[in-house]
Protein backbone atom coordinates (compact mmCIF):
# COMPACT_ATOMS: atom_id res chain seq x y z
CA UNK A 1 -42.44 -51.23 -6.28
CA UNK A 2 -39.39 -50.97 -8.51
CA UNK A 3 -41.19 -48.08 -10.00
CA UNK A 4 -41.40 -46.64 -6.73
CA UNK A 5 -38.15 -46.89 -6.34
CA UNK A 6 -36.75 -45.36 -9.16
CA UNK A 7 -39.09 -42.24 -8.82
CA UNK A 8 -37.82 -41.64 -5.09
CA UNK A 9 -34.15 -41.63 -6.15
CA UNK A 10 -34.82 -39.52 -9.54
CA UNK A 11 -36.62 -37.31 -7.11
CA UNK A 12 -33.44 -36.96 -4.98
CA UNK A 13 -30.82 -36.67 -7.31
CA UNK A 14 -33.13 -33.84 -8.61
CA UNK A 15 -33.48 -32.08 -5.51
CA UNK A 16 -29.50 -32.35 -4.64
CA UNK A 17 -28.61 -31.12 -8.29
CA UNK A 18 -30.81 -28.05 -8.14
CA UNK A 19 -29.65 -26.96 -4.50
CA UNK A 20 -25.81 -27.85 -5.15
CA UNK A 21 -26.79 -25.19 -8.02
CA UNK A 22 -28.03 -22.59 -6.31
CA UNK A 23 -25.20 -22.88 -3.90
CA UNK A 24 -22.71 -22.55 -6.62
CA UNK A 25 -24.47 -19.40 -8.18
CA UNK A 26 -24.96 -18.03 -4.50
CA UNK A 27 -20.95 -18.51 -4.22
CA UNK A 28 -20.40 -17.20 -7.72
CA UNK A 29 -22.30 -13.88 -7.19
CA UNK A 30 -20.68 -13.16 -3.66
CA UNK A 31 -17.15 -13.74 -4.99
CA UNK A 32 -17.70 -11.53 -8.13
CA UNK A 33 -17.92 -8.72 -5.88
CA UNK A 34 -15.32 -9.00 -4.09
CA UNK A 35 -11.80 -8.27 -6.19
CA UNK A 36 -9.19 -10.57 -7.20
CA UNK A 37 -6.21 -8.14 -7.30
CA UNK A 38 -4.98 -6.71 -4.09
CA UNK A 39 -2.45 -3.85 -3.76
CA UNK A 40 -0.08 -2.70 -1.25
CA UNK A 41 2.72 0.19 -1.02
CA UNK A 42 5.32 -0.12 1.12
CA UNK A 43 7.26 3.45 1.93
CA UNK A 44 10.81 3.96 3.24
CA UNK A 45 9.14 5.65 6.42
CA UNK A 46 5.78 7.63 7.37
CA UNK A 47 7.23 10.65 8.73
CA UNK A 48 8.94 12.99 5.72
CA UNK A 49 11.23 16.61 6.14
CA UNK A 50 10.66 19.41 2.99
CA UNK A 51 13.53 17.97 0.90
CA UNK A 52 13.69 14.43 1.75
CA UNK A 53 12.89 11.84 -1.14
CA UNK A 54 10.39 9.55 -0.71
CA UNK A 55 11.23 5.50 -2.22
CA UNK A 56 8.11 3.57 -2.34
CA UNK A 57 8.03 -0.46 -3.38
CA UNK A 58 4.05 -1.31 -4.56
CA UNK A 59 3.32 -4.73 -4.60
CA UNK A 60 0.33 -6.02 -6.87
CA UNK A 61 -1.00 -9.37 -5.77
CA UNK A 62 -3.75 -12.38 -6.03
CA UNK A 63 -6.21 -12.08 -3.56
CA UNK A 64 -7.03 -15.72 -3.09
CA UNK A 65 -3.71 -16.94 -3.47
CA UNK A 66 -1.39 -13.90 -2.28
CA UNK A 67 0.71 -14.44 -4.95
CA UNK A 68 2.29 -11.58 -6.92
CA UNK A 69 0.47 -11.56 -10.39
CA UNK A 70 2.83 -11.92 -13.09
CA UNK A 71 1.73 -9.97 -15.68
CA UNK A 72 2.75 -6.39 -16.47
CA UNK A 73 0.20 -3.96 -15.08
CA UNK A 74 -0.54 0.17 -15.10
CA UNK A 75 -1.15 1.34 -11.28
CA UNK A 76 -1.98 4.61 -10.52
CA UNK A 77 -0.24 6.75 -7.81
CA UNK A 78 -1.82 9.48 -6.33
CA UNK A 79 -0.48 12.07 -3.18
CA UNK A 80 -3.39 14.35 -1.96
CA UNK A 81 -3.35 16.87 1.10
CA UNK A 82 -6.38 16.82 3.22
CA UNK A 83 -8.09 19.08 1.45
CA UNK A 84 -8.01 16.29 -0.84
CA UNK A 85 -6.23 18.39 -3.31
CA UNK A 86 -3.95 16.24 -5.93
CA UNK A 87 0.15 17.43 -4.70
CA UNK A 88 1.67 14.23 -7.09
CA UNK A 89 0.09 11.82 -9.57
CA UNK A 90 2.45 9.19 -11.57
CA UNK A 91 1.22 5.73 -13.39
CA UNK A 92 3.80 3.09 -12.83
CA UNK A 93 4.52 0.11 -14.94
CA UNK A 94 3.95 -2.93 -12.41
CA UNK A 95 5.97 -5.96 -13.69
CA UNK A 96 5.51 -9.31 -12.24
CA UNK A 97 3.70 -7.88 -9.23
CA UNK A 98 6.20 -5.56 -8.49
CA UNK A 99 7.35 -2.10 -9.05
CA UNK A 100 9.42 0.83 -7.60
CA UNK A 101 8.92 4.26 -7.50
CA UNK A 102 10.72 8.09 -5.31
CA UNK A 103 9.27 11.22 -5.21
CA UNK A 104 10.98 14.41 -3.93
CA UNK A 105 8.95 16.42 -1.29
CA UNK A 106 9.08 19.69 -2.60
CA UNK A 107 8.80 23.78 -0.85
CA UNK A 108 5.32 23.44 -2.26
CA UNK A 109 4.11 21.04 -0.22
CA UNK A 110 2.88 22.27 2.82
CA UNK A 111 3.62 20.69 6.33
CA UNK A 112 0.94 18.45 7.21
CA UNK A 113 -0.96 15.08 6.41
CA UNK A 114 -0.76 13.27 3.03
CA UNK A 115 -2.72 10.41 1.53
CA UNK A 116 -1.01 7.82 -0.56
CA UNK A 117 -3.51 6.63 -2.85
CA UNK A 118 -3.15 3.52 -5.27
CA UNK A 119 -5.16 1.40 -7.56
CA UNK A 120 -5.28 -0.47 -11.34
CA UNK A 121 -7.99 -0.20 -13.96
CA UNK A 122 -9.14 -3.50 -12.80
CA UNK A 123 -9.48 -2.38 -8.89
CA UNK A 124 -11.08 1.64 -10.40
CA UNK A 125 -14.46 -0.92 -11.09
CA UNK A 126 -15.14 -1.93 -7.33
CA UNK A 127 -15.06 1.74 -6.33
CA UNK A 128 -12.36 3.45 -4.04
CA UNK A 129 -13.17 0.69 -1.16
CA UNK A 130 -10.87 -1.57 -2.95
CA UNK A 131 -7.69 1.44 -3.66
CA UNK A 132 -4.76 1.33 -1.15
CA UNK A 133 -4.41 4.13 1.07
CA UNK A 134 -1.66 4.92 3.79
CA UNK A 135 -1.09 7.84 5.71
CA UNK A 136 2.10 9.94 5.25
CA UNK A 137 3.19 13.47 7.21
CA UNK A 138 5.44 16.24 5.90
CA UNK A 139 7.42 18.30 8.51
CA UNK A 140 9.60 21.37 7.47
CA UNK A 141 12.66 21.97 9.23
CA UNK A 142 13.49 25.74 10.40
CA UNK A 143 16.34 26.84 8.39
CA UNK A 144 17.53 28.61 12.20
CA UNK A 145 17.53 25.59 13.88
CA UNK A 146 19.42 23.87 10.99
CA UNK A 147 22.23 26.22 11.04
CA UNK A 148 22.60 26.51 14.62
CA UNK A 149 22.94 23.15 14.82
CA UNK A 150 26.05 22.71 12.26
CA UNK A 151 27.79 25.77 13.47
CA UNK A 152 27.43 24.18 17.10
CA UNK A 153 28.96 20.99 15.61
CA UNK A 154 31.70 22.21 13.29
CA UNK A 155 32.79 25.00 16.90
CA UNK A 156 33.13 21.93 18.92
CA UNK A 157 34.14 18.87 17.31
CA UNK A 158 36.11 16.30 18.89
CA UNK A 159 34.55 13.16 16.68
CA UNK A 160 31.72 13.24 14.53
CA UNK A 161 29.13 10.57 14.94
CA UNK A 162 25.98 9.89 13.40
CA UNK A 163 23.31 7.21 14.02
CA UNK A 164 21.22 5.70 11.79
CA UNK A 165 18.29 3.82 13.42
CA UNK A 166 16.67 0.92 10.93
CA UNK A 167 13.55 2.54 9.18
CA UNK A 168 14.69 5.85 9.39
CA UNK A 169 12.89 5.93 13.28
CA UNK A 170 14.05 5.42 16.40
CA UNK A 171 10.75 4.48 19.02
CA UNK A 172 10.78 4.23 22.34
CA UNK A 173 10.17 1.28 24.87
CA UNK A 174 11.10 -1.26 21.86
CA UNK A 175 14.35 -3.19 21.01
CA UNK A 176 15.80 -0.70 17.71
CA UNK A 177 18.43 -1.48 15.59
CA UNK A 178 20.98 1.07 15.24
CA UNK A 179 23.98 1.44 13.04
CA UNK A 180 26.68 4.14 13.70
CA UNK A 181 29.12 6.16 11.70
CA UNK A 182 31.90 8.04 13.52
């Protein structure tokens, strides 16, 4: 009977062990897919002039955690057109999860969409699903209008004003903040 006993239980623990096993390798091989560095770009606005500069901040995190990682770290920066033609590629030095970057928009680039495109060595393995992308547009600005608008304002000045809306963009039907010059 004791026998018996034994058996069942040796049975059991047996049968737990081997499917609390599986269950860990079933965990182990879903999670190695999936990456643990995540990367994000934050821009000084989405909407760009020929001219302007563009200041960029790229953060470089844990995925589990969300922590920044704290070691220093190549990341790739790319700018294509939608002809997916390369208009700017720079590596940065990320340091502690963090690093800064500008570019200049140039004549060359053409008005239009751009694709901000960002990644490590360690994110290149899991294929472009796992790069950062965001969206970008380039306007030009027609030198007529320009002028016409600073010989209006130099003809008829009584104070000179400017507004600078947070984020570079005022939008409507939302509460803005708004600082002034005059």
């Amino acid at each position: 009977m004791i026998k018996q006993f034994i058996s069942t239980i040796m049975m059991f623990c047996v049968t737990v062990t081997l499917s609390v096993a599986q269950d860990i390798d079933n965990w182990m091989e879903a999670n190695e897919k999936n990456p643990v560095e995540k990367i994000y770009i934050h821009t000084d606005s989405e909407n760009y002039f020929t001219g302007d500069t563009v200041y960029f901040k790229i953060y470089l995190t844990d995925s589990r955690s969300g922590q920044l990682i704290p070691r220093a770290e190549n990341v790739y920066f790319k700018l294509t057109d939608d002809a997916e033609n390369q208009a700017i590629q720079m590596v940065l030095l990320c340091v502690n999860g963090q690093a800064s970057g500008s570019f200049v928009i140039t004549e060359r680039l053409k008005p239009g969409s751009y694709l901000i495109q960002a990644y490590t060595n360690y994110l290149f393995n899991f294929g472009p699903d796992s790069h950062f992308y965001k969206q970008i547009s380039v306007s030009r600005i027609s030198p007529s209008s320009q002028t016409s608008q600073v010989s209006a304002r130099e003809g008829n000045m009584v104070a000179d004003v400017e507004f600078f809306p947070e984020g570079g963009v005022l939008l409507d039907n939302v509460t803005n903040v708004v600082a002034f010059k005059a």
